[in-house]
Protein backbone atom coordinates (compact mmCIF):
# COMPACT_ATOMS: atom_id res chain seq x y z
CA UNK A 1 -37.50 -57.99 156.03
CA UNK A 2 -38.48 -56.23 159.14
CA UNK A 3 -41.20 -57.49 161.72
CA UNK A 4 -44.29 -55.66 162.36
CA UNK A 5 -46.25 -56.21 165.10
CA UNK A 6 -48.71 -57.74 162.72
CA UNK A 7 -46.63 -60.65 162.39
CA UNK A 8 -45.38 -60.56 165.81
CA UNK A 9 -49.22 -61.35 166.57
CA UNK A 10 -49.42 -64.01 163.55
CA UNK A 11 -46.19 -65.78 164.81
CA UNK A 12 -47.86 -66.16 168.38
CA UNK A 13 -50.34 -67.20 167.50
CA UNK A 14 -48.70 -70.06 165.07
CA UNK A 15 -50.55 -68.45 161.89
CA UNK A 16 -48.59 -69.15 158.16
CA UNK A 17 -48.70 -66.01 156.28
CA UNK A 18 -46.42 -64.76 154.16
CA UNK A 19 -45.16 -60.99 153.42
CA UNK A 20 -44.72 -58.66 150.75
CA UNK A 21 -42.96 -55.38 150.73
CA UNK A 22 -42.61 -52.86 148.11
CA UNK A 23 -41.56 -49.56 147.63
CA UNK A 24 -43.96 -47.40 149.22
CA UNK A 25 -43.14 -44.42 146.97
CA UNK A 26 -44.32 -45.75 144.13
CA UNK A 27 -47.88 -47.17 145.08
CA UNK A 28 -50.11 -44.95 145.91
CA UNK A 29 -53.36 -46.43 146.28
CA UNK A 30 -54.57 -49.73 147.39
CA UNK A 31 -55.26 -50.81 143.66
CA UNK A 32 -51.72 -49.23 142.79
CA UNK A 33 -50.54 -51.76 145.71
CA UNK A 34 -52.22 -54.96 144.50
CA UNK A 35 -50.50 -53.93 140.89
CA UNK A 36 -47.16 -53.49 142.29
CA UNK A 37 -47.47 -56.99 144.12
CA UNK A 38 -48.85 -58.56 141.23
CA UNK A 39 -51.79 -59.49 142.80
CA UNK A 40 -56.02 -59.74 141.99
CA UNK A 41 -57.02 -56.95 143.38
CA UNK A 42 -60.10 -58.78 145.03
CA UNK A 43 -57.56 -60.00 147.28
CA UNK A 44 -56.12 -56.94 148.86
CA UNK A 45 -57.74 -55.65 151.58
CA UNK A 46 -57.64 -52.29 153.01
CA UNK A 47 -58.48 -51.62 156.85
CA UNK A 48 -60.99 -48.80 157.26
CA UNK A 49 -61.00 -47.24 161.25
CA UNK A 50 -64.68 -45.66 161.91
CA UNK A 51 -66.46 -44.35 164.86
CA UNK A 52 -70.27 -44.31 165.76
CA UNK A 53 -72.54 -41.90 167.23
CA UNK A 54 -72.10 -44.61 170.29
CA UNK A 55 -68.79 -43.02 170.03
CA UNK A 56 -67.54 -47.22 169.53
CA UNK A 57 -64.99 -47.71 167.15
CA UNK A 58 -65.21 -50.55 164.42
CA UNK A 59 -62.29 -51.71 162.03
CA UNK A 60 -63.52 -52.83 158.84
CA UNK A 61 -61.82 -54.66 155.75
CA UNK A 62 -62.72 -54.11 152.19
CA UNK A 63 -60.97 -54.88 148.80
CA UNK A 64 -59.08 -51.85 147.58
CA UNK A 65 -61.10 -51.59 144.42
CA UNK A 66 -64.26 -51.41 146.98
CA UNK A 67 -65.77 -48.53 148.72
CA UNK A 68 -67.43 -49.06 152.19
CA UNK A 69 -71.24 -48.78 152.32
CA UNK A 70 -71.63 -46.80 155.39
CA UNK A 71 -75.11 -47.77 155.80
CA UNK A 72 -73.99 -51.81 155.87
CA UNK A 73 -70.99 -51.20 158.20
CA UNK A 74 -73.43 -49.93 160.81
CA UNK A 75 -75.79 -52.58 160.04
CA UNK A 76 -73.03 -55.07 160.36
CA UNK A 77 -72.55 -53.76 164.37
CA UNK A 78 -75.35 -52.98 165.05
CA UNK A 79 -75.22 -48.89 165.09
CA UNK A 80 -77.59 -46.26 163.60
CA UNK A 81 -74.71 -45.25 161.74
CA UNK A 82 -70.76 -45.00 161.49
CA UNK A 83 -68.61 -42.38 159.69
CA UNK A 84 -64.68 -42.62 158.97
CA UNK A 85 -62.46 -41.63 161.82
CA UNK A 86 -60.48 -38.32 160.86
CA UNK A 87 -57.22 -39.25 159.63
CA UNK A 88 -55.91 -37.30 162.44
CA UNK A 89 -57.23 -39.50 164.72
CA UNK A 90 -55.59 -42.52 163.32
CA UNK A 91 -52.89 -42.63 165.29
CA UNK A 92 -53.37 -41.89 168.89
CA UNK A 93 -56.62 -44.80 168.76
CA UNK A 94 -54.66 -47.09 166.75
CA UNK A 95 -51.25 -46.56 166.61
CA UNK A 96 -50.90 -46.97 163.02
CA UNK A 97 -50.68 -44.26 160.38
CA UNK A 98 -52.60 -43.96 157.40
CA UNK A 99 -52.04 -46.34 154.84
CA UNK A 100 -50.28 -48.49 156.89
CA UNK A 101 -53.28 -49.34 159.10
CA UNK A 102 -53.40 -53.55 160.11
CA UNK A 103 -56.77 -55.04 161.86
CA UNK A 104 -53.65 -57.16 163.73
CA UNK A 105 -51.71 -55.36 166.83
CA UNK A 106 -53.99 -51.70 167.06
CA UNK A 107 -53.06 -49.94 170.52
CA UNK A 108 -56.81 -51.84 171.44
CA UNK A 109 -58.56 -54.58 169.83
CA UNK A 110 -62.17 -53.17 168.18
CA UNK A 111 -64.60 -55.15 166.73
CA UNK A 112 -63.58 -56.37 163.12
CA UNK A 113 -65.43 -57.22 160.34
CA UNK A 114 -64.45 -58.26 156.86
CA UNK A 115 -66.45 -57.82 153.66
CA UNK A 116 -68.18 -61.19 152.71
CA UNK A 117 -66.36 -61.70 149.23
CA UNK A 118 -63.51 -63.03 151.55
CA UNK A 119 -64.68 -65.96 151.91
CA UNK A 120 -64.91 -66.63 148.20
CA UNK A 121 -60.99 -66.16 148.03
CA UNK A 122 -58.10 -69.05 149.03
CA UNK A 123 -56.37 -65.82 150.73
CA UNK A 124 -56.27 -62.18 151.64
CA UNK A 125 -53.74 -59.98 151.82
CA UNK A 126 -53.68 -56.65 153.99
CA UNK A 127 -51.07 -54.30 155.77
CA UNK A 128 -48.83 -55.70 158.03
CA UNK A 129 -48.82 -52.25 159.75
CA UNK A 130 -45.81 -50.61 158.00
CA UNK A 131 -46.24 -48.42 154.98
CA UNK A 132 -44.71 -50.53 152.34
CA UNK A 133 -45.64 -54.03 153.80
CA UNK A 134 -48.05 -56.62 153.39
CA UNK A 135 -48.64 -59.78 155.20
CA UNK A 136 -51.09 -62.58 152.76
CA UNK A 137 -52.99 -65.13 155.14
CA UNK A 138 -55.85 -67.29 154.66
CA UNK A 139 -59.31 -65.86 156.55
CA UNK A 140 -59.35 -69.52 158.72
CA UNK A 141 -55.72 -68.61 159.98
CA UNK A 142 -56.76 -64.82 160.22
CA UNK A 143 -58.88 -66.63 162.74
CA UNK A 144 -56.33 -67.67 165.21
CA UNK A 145 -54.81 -64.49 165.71
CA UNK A 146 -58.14 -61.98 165.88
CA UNK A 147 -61.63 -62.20 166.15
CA UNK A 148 -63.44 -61.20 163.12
CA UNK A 149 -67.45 -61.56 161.55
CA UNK A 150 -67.93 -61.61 157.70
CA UNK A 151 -70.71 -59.24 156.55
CA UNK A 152 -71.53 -57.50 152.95
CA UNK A 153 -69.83 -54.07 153.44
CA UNK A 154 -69.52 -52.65 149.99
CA UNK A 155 -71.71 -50.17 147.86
């Protein structure tokens, strides 16, 4: 198993997580992921990148079966309004591609929030910043390696 810088972070900070990897070819989508892992769904998270008319970025974590409410995520920060940063953009703000995009070891830290139904779960699971690999954690040790606010952020 390789080490991301995800879990470089996690180990630092003296978070237990544990990792999944899978071949990347086959799952395609974030549902397709939590399949392939064998995992509820409503605990896989993907990490959405958006930018406000501030011109701030915010990171945002939904489950993969979710779609982001635009209108909430702004809410949630306090901006008019944010829109999804161009896939082009990804990776000279973040450092991470698409689909392998972790809320853990970004080229800068941006304010994070996580959907609310989080809370309701013993764990989440989200990229570990590699295409293919997933780190699981629970949202209190999440806590020791990022800062992060809860908020509803679904449709």
């Amino acid at each position: 198993m390789i080490k991301t810088n995800a879990m470089r972070i996690l180990d630092k900070n003296n978070v237990k997580y544990k990792t999944y990897s899978y071949d990347s070819s086959k799952a395609i989508s974030g549902i397709e992921v939590a399949q392939t892992l064998n995992q509820n769904p409503e605990y896989v998270f993907k990490t959405l990148v958006t930018v406000a008319k501030s011109k701030n970025h915010y990171v945002f974590l939904v489950p993969v079966a979710e779609e982001l409410d635009l209108k909430k995520a702004a809410s949630a920060v306090g901006e008019k309004s944010v829109e999804m940063l161009k896939q082009k953009d990804l990776f000279n703000l973040t450092g991470y591609v698409h689909g392998g995009c972790s809320p853990l070891g970004m080229k800068k830290f941006f304010t994070t929030v996580i959907d609310i139904s989080a809370q309701n779960h013993p764990i989440i699971i989200f990229s570990a910043g590699k295409i293919g690999y997933q780190i699981e954690t629970t949202l209190a040790d999440l806590s020791k390696a990022i800062t992060y606010t809860l908020a509803p952020l679904t449709l």
